[in-house]
N, C-alpha and C. Protein backbone atom coordinates (compact mmCIF):
# COMPACT_ATOMS: atom_id res chain seq x y z
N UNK A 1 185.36 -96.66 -12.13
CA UNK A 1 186.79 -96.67 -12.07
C UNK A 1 187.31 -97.69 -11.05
N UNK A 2 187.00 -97.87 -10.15
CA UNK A 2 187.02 -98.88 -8.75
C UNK A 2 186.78 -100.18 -9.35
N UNK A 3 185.71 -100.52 -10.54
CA UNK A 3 185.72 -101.57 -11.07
C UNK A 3 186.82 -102.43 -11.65
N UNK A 4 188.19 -101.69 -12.01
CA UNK A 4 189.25 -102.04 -13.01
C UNK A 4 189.76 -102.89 -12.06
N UNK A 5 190.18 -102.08 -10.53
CA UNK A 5 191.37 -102.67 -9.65
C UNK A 5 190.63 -103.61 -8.79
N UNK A 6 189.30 -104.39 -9.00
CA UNK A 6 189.02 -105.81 -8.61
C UNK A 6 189.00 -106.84 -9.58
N UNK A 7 189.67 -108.19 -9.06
CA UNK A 7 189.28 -108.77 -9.98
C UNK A 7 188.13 -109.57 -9.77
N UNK A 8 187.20 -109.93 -10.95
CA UNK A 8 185.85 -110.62 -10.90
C UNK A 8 186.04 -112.21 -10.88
N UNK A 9 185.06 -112.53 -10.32
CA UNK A 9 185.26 -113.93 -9.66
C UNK A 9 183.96 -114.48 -10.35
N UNK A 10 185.00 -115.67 -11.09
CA UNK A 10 184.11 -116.70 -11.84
C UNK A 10 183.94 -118.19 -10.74
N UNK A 11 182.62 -117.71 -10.48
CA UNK A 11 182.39 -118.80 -9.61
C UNK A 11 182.33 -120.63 -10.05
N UNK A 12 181.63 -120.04 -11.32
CA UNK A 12 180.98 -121.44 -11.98
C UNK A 12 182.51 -122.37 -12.53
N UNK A 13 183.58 -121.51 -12.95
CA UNK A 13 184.86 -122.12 -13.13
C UNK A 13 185.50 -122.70 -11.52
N UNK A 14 185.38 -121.82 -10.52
CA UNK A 14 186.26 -122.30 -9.31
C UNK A 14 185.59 -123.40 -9.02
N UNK A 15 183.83 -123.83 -9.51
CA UNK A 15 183.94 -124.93 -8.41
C UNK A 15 184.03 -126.21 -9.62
N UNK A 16 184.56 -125.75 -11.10
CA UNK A 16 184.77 -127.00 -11.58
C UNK A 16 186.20 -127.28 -11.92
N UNK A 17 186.82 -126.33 -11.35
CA UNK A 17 188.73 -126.52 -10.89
C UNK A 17 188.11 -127.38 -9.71
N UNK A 18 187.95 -127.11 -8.51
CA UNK A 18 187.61 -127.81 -7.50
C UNK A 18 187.35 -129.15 -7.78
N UNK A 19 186.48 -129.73 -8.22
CA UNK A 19 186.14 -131.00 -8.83
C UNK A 19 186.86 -131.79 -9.42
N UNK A 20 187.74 -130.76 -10.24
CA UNK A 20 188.47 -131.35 -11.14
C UNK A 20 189.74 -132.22 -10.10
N UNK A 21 190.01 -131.24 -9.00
CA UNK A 21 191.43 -131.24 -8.38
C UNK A 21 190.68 -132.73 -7.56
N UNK A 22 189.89 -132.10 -7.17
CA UNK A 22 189.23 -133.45 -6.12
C UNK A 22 189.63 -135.06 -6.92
N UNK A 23 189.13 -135.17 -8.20
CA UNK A 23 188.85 -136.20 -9.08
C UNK A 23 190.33 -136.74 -8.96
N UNK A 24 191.59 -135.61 -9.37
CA UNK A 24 192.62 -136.01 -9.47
C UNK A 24 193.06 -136.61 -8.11
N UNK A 25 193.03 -136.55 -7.10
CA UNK A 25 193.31 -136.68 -5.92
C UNK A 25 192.94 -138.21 -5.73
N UNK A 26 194.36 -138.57 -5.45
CA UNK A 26 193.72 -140.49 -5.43
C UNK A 26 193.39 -140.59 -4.30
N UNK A 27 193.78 -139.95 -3.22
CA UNK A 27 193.75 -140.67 -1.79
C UNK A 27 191.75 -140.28 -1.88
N UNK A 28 191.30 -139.38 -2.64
CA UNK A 28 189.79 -138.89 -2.21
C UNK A 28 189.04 -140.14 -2.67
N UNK A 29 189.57 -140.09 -4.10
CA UNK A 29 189.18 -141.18 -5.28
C UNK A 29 189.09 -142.71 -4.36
N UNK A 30 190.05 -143.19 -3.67
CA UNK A 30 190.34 -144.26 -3.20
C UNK A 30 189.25 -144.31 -1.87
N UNK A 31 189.12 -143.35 -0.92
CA UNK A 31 187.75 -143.47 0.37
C UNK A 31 186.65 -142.90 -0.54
N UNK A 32 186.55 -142.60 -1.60
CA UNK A 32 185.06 -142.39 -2.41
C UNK A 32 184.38 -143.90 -2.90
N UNK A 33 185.15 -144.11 -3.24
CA UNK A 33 184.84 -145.79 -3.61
C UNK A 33 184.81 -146.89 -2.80
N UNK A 34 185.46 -146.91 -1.60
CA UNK A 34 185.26 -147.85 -0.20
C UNK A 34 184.22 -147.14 0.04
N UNK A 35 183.95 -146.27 0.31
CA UNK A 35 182.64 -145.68 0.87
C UNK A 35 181.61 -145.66 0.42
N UNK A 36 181.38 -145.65 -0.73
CA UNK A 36 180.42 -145.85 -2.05
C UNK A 36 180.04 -147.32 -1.72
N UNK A 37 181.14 -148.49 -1.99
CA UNK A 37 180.87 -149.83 -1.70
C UNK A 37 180.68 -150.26 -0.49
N UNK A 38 180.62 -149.83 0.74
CA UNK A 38 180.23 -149.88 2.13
C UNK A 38 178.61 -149.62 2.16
N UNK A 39 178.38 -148.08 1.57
CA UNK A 39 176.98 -147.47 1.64
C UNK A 39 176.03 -148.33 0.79
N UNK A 40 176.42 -148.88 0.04
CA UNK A 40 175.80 -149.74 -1.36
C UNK A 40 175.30 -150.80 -0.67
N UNK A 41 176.22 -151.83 0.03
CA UNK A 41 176.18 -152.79 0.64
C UNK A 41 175.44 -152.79 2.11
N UNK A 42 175.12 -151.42 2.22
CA UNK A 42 174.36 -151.28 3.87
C UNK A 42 173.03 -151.31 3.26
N UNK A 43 172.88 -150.54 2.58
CA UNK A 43 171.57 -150.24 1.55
C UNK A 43 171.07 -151.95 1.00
N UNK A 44 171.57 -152.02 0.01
CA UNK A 44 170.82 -153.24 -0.52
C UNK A 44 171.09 -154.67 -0.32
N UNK A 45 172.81 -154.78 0.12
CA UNK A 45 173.03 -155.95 0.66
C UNK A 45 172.39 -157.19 1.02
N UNK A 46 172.34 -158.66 2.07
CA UNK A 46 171.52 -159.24 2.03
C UNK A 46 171.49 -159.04 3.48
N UNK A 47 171.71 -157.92 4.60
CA UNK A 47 171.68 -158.02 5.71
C UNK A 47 171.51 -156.40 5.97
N UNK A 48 171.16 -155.41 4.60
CA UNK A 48 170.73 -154.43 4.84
C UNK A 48 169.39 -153.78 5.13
N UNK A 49 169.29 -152.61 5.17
CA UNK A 49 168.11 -151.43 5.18
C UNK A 49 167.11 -152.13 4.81
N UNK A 50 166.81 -152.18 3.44
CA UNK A 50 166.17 -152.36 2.82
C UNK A 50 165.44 -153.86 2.96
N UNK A 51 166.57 -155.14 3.03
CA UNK A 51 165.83 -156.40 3.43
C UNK A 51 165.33 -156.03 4.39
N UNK A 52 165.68 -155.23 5.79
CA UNK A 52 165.09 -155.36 6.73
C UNK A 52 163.72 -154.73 6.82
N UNK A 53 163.64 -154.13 6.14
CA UNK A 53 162.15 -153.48 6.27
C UNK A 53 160.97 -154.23 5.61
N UNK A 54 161.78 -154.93 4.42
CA UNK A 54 161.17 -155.96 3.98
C UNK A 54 160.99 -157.18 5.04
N UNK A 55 161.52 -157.56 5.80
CA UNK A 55 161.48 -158.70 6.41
C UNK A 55 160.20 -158.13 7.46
N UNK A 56 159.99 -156.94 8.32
CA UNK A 56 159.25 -156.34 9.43
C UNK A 56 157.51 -156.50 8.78
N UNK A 57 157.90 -155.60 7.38
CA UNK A 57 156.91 -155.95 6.97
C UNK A 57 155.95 -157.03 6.65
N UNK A 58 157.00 -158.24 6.02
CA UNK A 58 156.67 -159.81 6.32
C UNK A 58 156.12 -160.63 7.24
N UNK A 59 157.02 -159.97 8.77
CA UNK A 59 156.31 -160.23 10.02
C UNK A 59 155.10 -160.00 10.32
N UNK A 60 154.91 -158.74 10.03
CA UNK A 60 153.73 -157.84 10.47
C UNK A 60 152.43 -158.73 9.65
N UNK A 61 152.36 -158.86 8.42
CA UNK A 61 151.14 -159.84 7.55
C UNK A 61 151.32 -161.35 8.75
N UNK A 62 152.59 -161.43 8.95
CA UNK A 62 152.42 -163.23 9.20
C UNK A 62 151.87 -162.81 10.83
N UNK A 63 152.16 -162.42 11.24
CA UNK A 63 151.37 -162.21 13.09
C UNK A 63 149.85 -161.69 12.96
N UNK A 64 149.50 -160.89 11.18
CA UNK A 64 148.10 -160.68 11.71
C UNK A 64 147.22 -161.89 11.29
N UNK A 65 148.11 -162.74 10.56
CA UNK A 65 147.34 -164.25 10.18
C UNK A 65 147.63 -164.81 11.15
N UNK A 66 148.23 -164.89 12.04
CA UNK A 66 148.38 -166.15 13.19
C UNK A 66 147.12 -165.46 14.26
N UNK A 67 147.15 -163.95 14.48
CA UNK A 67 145.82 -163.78 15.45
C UNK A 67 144.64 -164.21 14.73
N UNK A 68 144.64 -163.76 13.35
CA UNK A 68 142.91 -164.07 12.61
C UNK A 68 142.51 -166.00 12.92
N UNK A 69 143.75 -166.33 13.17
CA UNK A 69 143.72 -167.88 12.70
C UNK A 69 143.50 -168.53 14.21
N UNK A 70 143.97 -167.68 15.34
CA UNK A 70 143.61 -168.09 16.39
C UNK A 70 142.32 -167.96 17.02
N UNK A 71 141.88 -166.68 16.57
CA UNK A 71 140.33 -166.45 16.67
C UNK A 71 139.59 -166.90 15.87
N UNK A 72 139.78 -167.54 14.87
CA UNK A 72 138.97 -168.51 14.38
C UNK A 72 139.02 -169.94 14.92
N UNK A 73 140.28 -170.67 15.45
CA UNK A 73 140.29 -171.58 15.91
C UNK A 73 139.08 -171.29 17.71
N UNK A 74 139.13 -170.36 18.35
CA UNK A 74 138.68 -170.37 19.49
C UNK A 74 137.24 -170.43 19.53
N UNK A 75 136.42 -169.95 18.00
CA UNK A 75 135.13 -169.79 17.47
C UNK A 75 134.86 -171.11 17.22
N UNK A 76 135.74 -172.03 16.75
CA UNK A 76 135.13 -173.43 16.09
C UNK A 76 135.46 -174.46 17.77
N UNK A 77 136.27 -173.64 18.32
CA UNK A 77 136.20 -174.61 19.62
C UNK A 77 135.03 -174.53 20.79
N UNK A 78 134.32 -173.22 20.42
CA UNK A 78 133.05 -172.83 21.45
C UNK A 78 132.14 -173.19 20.70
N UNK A 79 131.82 -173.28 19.32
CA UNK A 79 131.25 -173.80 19.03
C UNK A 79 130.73 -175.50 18.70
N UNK A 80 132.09 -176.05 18.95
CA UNK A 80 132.11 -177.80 19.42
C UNK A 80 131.75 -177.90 20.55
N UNK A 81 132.01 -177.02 21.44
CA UNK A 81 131.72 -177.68 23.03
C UNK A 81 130.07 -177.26 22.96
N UNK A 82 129.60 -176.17 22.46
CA UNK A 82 128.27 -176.10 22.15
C UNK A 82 127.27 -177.31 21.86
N UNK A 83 128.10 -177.82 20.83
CA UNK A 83 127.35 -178.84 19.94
C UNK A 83 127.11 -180.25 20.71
N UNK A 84 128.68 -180.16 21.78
CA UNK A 84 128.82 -181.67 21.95
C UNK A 84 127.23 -181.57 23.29
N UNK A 85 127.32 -180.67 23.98
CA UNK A 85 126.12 -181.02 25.17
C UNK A 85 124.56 -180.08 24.85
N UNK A 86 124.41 -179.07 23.78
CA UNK A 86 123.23 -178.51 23.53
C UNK A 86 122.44 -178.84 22.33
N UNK A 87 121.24 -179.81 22.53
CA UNK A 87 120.03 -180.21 21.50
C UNK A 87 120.15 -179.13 20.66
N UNK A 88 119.87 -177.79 20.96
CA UNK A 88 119.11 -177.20 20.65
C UNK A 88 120.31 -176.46 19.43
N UNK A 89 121.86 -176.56 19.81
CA UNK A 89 122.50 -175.79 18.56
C UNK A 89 122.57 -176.80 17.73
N UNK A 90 122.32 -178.51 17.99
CA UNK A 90 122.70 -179.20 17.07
C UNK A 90 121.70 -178.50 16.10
N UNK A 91 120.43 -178.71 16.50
CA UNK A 91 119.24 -179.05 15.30
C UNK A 91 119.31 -177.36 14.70
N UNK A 92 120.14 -176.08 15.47
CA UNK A 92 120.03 -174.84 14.33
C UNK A 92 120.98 -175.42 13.43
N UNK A 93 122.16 -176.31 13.91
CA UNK A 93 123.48 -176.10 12.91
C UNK A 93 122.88 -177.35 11.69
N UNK A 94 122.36 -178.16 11.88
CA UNK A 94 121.74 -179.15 11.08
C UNK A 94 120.56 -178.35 9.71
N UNK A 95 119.64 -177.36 10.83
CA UNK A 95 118.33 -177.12 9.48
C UNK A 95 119.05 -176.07 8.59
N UNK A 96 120.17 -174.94 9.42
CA UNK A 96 121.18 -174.06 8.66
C UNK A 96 122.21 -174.50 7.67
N UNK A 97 122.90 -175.63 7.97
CA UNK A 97 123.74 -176.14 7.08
C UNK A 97 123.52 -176.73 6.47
N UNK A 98 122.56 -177.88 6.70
CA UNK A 98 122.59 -179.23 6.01
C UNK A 98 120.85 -178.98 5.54
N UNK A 99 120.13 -177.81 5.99
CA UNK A 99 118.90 -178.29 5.30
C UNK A 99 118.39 -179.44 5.76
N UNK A 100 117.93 -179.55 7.29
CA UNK A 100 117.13 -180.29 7.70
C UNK A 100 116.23 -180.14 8.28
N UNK A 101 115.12 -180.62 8.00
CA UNK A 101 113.71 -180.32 8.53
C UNK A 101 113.46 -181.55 9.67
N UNK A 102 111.73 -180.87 10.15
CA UNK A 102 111.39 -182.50 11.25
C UNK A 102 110.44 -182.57 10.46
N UNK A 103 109.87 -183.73 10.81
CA UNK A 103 108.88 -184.65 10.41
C UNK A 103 107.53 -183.66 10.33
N UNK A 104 106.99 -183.79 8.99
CA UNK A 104 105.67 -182.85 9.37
C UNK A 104 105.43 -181.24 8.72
N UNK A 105 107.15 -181.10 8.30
CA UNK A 105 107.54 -179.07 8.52
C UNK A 105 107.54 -179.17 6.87
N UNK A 106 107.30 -177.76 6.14
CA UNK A 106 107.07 -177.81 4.96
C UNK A 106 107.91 -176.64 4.84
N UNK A 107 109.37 -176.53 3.77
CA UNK A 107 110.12 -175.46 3.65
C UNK A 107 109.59 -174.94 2.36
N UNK A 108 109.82 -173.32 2.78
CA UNK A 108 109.37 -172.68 1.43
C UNK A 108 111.12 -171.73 1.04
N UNK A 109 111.08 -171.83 0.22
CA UNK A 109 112.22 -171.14 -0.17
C UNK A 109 112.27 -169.97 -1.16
N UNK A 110 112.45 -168.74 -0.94
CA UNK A 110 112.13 -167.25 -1.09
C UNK A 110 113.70 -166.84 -1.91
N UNK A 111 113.75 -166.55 -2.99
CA UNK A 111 114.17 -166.17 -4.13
C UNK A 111 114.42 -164.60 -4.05
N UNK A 112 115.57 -163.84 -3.85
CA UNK A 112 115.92 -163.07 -3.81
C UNK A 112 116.72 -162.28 -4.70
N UNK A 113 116.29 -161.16 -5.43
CA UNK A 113 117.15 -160.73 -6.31
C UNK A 113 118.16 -159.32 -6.20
């Protein structure tokens, strides 16, 4: 009996009156769309979010090639100053690279599978 004298509440209608009223509402309509085109433009823009993480990331590859590239340069420089005053790395870097023997030496060469 208590049931008659409430009235029941349709939720799923109030919140699409709500929406509806919102939609109509220019002043909402009008900062929905500056705001929309602000957030858009922070996001993908050419000075946004997104380039930028792209760009960090870019950095990050190009600084670990400039260390790999420096430690390789410091390897070929200890190894010149090696070469320029020690007999003894010329003639490894000579019979290792270039396949050179001395006078007399007989190479055997071993086939590996």
């Amino acid at each position: 009996m208590d049931s008659l004298f409430y009235r029941k509440s349709n939720r799923s209608s109030n919140v699409k009156t709500k929406l509806v009223r919102l939609l109509k509402n220019k002043r909402f309509m009008v900062r929905f769309i500056i705001g929309s085109a602000i957030a858009l433009y922070a996001l993908v823009g050419s000075h946004g979010i997104l380039q930028r993480i792209r760009l960090q990331n870019q950095k990050a590859e190009l600084v670990a090639k400039i260390q790999a590239a420096e430690e390789e340069t410091k390897r070929l420089q200890s190894e010149a100053k090696a070469l320029e005053g020690d007999p003894q790395a010329v003639e490894k870097v000579a019979r290792e690279k270039y396949g050179m023997i001395r006078e007399g030496e007989t190479v055997y060469k071993v086939n590996r599978k």
